[in-house]
Protein backbone atom coordinates (compact mmCIF):
# COMPACT_ATOMS: atom_id res chain seq x y z
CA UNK A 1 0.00 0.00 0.00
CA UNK A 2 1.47 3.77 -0.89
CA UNK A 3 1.55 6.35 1.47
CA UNK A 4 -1.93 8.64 1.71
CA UNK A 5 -2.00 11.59 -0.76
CA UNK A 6 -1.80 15.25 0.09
CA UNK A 7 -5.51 14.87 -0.86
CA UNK A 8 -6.48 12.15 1.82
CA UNK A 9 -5.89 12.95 5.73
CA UNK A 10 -3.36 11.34 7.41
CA UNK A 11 -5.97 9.17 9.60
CA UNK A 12 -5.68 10.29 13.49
CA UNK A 13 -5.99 7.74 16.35
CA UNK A 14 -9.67 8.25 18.52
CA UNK A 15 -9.57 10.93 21.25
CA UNK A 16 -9.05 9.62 24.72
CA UNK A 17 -10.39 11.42 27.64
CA UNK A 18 -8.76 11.00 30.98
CA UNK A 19 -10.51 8.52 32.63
CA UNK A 20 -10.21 6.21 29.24
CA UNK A 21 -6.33 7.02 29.32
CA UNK A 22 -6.09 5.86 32.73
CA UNK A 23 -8.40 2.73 31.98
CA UNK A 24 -6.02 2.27 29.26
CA UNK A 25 -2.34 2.69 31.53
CA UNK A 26 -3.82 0.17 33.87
CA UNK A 27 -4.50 -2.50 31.47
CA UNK A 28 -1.22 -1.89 30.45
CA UNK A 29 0.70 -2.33 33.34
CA UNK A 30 3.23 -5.21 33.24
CA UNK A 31 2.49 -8.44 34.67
CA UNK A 32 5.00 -11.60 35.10
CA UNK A 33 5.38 -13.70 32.59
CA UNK A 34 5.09 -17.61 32.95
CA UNK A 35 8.72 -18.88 33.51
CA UNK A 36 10.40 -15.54 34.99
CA UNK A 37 11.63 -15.06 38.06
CA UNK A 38 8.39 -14.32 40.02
CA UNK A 39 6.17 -16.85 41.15
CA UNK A 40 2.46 -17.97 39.45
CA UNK A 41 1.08 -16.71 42.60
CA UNK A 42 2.27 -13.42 42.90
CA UNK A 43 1.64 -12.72 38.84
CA UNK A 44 -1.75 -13.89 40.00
CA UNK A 45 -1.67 -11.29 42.38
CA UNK A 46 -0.83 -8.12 40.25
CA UNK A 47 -3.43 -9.40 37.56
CA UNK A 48 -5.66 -9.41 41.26
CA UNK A 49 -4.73 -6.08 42.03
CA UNK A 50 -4.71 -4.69 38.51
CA UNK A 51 -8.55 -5.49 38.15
CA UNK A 52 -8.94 -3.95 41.51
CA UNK A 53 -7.59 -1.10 40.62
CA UNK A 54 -9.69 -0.45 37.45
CA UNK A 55 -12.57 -1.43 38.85
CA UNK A 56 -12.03 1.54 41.69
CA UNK A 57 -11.38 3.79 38.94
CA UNK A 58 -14.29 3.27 37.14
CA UNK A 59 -16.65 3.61 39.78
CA UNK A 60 -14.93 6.55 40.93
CA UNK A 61 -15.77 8.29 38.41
CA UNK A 62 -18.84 7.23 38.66
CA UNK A 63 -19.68 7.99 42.07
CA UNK A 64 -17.66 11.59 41.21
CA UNK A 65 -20.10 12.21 37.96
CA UNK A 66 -23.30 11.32 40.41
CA UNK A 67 -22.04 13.31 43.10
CA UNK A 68 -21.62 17.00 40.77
CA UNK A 69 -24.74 16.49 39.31
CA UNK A 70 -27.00 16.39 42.51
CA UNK A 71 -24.96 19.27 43.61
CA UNK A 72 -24.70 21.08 40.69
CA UNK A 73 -28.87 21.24 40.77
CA UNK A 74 -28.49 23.55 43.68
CA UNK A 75 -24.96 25.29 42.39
CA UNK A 76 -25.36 28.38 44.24
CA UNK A 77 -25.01 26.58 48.24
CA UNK A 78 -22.52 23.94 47.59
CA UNK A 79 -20.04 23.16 50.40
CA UNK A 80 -16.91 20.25 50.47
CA UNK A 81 -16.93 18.28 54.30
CA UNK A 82 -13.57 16.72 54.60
CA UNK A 83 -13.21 14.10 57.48
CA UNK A 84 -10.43 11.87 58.68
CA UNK A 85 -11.66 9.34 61.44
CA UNK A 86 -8.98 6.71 63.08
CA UNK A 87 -9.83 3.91 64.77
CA UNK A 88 -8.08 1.94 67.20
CA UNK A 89 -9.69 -1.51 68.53
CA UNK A 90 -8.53 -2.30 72.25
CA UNK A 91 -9.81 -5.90 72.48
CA UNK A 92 -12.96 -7.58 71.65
CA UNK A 93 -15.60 -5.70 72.76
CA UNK A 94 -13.96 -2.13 73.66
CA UNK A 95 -12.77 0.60 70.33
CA UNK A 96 -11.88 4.04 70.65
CA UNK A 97 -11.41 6.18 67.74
CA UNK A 98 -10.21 10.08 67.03
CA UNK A 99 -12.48 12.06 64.63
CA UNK A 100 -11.29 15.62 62.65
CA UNK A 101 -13.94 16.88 60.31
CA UNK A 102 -15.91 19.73 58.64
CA UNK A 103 -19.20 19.68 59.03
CA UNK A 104 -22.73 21.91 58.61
CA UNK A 105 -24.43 19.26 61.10
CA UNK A 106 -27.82 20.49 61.90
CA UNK A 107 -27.80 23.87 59.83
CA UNK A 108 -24.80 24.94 61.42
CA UNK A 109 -21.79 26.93 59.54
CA UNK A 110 -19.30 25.38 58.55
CA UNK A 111 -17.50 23.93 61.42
CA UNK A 112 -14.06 22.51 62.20
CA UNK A 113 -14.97 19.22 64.55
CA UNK A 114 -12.13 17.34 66.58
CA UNK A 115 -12.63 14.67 69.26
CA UNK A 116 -12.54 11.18 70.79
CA UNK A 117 -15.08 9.12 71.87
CA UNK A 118 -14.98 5.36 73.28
CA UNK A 119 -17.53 2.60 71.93
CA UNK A 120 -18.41 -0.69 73.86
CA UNK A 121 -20.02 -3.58 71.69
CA UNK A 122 -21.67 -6.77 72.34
CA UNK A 123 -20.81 -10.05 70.91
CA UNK A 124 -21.16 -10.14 67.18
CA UNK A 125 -23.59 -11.46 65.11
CA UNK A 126 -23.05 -14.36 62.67
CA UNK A 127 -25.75 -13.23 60.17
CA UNK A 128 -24.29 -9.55 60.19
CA UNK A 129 -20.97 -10.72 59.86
CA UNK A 130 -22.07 -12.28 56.31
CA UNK A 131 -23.70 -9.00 55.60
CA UNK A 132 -20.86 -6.65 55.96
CA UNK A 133 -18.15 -9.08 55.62
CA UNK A 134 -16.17 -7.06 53.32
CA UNK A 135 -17.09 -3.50 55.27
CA UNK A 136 -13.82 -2.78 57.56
CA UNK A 137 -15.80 -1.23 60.44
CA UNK A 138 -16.34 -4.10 62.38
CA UNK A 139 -19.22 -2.60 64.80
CA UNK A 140 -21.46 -3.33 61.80
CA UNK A 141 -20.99 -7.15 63.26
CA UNK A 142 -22.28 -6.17 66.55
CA UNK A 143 -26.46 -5.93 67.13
CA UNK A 144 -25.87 -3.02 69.65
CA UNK A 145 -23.08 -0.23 70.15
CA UNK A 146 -23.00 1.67 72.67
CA UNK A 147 -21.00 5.01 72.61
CA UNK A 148 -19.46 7.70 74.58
CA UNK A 149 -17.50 11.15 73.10
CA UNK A 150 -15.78 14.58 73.15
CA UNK A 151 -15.89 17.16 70.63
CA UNK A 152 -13.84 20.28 70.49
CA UNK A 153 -15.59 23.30 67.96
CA UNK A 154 -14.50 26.06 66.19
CA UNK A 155 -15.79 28.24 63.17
CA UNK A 156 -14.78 31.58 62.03
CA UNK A 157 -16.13 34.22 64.07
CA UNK A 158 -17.63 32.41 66.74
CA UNK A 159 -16.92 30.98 70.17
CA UNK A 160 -15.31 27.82 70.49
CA UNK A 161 -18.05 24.94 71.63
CA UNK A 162 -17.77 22.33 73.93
CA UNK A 163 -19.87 19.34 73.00
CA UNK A 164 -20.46 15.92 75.08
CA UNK A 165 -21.87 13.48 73.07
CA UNK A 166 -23.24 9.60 74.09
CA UNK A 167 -24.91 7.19 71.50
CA UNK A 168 -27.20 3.83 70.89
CA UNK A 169 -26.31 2.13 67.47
CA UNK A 170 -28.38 -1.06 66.42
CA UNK A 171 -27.62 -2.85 63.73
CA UNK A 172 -30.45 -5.08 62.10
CA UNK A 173 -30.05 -7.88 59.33
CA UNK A 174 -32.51 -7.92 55.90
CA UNK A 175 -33.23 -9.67 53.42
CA UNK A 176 -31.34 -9.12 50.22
CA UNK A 177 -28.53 -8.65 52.03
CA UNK A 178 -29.37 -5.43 53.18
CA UNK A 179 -27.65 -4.34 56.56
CA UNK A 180 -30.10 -1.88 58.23
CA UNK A 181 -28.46 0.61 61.01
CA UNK A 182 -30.32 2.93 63.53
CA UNK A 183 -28.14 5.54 64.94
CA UNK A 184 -29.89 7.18 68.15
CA UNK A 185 -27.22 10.17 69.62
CA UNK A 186 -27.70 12.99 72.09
CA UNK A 187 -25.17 16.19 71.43
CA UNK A 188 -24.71 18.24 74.76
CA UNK A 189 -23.25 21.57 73.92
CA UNK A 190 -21.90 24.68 75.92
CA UNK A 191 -21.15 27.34 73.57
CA UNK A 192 -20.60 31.27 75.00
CA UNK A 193 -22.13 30.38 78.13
CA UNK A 194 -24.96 29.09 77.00
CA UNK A 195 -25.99 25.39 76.73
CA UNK A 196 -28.12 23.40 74.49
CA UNK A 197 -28.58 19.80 73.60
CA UNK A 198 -30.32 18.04 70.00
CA UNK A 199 -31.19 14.94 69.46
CA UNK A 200 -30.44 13.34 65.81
CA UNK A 201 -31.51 10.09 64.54
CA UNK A 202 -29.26 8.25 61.66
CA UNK A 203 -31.18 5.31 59.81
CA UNK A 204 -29.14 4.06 57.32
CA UNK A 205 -29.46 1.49 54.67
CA UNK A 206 -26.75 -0.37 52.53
CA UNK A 207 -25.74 -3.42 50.55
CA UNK A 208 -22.86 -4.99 49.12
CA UNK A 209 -22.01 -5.68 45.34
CA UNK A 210 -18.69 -7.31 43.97
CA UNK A 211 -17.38 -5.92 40.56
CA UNK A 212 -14.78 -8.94 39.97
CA UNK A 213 -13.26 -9.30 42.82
CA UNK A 214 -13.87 -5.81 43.92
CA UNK A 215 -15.86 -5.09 47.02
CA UNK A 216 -18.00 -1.81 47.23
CA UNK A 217 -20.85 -0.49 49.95
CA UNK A 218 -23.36 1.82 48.25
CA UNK A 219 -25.87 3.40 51.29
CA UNK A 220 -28.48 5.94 51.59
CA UNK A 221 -29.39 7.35 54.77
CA UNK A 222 -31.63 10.07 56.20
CA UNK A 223 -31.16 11.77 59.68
CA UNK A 224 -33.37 14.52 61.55
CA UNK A 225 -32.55 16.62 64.16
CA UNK A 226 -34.37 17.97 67.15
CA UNK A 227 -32.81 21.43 68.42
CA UNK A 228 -33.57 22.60 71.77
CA UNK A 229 -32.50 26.23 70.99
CA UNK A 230 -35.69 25.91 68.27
CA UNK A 231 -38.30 23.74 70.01
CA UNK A 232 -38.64 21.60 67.09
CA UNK A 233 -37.71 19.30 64.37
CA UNK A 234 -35.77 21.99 62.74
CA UNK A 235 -33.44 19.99 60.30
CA UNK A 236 -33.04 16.98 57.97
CA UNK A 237 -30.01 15.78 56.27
CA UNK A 238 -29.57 13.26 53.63
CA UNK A 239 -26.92 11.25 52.20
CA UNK A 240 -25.97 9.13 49.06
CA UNK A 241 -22.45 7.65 49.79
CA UNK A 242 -20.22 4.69 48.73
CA UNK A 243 -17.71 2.77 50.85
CA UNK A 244 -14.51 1.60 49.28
CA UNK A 245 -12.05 -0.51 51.10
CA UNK A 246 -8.43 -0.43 50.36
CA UNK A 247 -6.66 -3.02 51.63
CA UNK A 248 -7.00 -4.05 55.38
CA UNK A 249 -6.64 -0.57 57.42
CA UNK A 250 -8.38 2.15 54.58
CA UNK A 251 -11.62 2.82 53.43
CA UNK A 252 -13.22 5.85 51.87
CA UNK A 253 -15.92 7.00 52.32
CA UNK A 254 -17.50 9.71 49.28
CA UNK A 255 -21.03 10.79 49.57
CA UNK A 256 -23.81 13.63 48.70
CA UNK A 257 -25.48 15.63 51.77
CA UNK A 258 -28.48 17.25 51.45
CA UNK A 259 -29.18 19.65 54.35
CA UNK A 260 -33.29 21.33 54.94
CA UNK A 261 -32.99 23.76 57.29
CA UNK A 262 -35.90 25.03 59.05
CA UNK A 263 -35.06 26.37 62.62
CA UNK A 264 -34.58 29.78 61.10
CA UNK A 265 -37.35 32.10 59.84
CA UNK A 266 -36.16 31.85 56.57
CA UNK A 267 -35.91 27.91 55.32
CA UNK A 268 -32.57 27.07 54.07
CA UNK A 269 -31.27 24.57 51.62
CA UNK A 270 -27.63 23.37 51.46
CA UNK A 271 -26.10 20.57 49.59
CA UNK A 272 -22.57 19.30 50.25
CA UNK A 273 -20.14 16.69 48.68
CA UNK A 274 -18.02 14.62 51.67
CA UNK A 275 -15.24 12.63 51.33
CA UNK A 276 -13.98 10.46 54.41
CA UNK A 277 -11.17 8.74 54.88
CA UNK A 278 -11.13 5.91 57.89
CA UNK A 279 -8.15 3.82 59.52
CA UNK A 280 -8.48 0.65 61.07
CA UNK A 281 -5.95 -0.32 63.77
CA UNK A 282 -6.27 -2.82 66.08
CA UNK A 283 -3.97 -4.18 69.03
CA UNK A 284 -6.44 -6.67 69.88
CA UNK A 285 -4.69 -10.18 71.31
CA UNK A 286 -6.00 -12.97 68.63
């Protein structure tokens, strides 16, 4: 065959956008071959891992597309809630963990949020263990956590709150897999002198599904609050989230918040896109 003519265009290769050119790099990524010095098992392994990894970057951007477009429907009142929350289990049936966040939690500003808090479980449950066998936050195996904290608050312009916080988490069993969780907690808060307390309740429903080998938790969960300073239900947040575990010790955690605020005169509406990170540590005696 000759080469084209100054007539014919040169034929050009398909535009790749970024995502595809990643997709792409990861297929390529070099594997043993059969006979070299690595073992079967660990070229087993990267082909493992290299499927992982392309499956997490496909629903990534996935979960990243989902999560702009609910937020971009409400453009003008969009916030970004990091949070970083590291646990540490002491032995069977005692965890404490450290939490650093920014939050809007029941139509506040945005807030910087640090603090400890303790958690006590009971024995776990066989049937919730199958459920969230593949979720690294173990209290999900336990039918009832109990929970005990400390949060330290600051926000631009204000006074630096002082919150107390204690906890009831049950965790129920469904069919279809589906791991139901009822979060009941109590926020005491002294802020300027002044104290006042809310009462929120989390109910929150998710599910496992494998892509390959790939593990991921999709949840939804809704959570209203009851604000003493108000005399009322005055706010209700919603989520839309994912879980991704890395490994044994990381999982993220990103999600949509919708936040109805009422306790004001004037109702506000505030939507949000979170992304947590959580560590797993345990010095547990096995």
């Amino acid at each position: 065959m000759g080469l084209p003519g100054a007539h014919e265009p040169f034929p050009c290769p398909p535009r790749q956008t970024t995502w595809q050119h990643l997709d792409t790099h990861l297929s390529e990524l070099p594997v043993a071959s059969e006979g070299g010095p690595i073992e079967t098992g660990k070229r087993l392994g990267q082909e493992t891992m290299r499927e992982q990894l392309k499956s997490i970057f496909r629903f990534l951007l996935l979960t990243l597309s989902l999560l702009i477009a609910c937020a971009s429907v409400h453009a003008q009142s969009v916030e970004f809630l990091p949070e970083i929350d590291t646990y540490l289990k002491l032995n069977s049936s005692v965890r404490v963990y450290f939490q650093a966040k920014d939050d809007r939690e029941g139509g506040d500003p945005v807030q910087a949020t640090l603090g400890p808090s303790i958690q006590f479980y009971l024995k776990p449950l066989l049937r919730l263990k199958r459920i969230a066998a593949f979720d690294l936050n173990d209290e999900k195996h336990r039918p009832l956590v109990l929970e005990a904290g400390y949060r330290y608050i600051t926000a631009p312009n204000a006074d630096p709150e002082n919150r107390f916080l204690t906890a009831v988490t049950l965790h129920f069993p469904m069919k279809g897999a589906v791991l139901v969780t009822d979060r009941n907690r109590v926020d005491l808060d002294w802020k300027g002198g002044q104290f006042t307390w809310r009462y929120r309740n989390k109910l929150t429903l998710e599910r496992t599904f494998a892509i390959h080998s790939y593990h991921l938790i999709p949840y939804i969960a809704a959570e209203p609050f009851y604000e003493s300073q108000y005399s009322k239900w005055s706010t209700t947040s919603l989520y839309a989230g994912c879980l991704l575990p890395v490994g044994k010790h990381v999982q993220f955690n990103p999600y949509y918040e919708h936040d109805n605020n009422t306790g004001k005169k004037r109702n506000e509406q505030v939507n949000s896109i979170g992304l947590g990170l959580d560590l797993f540590f345990s010095i547990e005696k096995k």
